[in-house]
C-alpha atoms as a PDB file:
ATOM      1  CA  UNK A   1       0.000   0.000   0.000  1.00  0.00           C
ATOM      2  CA  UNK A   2       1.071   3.528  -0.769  1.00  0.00           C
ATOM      3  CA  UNK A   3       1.641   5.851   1.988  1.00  0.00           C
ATOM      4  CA  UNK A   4      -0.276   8.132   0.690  1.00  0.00           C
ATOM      5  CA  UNK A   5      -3.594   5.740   0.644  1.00  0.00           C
ATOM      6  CA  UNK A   6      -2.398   5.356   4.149  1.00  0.00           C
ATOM      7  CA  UNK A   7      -3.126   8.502   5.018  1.00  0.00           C
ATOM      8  CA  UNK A   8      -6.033   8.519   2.844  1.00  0.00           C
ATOM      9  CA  UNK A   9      -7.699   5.487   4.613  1.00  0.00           C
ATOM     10  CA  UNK A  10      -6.318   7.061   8.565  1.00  0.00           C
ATOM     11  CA  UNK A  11      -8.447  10.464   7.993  1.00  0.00           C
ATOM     12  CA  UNK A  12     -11.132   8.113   7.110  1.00  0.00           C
ATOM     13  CA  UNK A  13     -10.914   6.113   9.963  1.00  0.00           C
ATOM     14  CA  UNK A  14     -10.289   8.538  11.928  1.00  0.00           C
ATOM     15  CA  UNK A  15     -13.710  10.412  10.743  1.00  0.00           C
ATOM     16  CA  UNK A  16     -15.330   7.263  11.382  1.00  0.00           C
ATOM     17  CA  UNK A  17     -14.070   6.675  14.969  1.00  0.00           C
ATOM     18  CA  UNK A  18     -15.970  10.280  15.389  1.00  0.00           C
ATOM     19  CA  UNK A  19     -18.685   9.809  14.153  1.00  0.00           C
ATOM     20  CA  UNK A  20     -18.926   6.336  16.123  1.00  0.00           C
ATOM     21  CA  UNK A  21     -18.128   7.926  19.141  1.00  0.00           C
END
């Protein structure tokens, strides 16, 4: 994986770790 779809998919998660909070 690329780094930068690393970082890509970790703001994602990160959104969704909000969200779900």
């Amino acid at each position: 994986m690329s780094p930068q779809m690393k970082t890509k998919v970790s703001a994602k998660t990160r959104h969704a770790l909000l969200f779900y909070v």
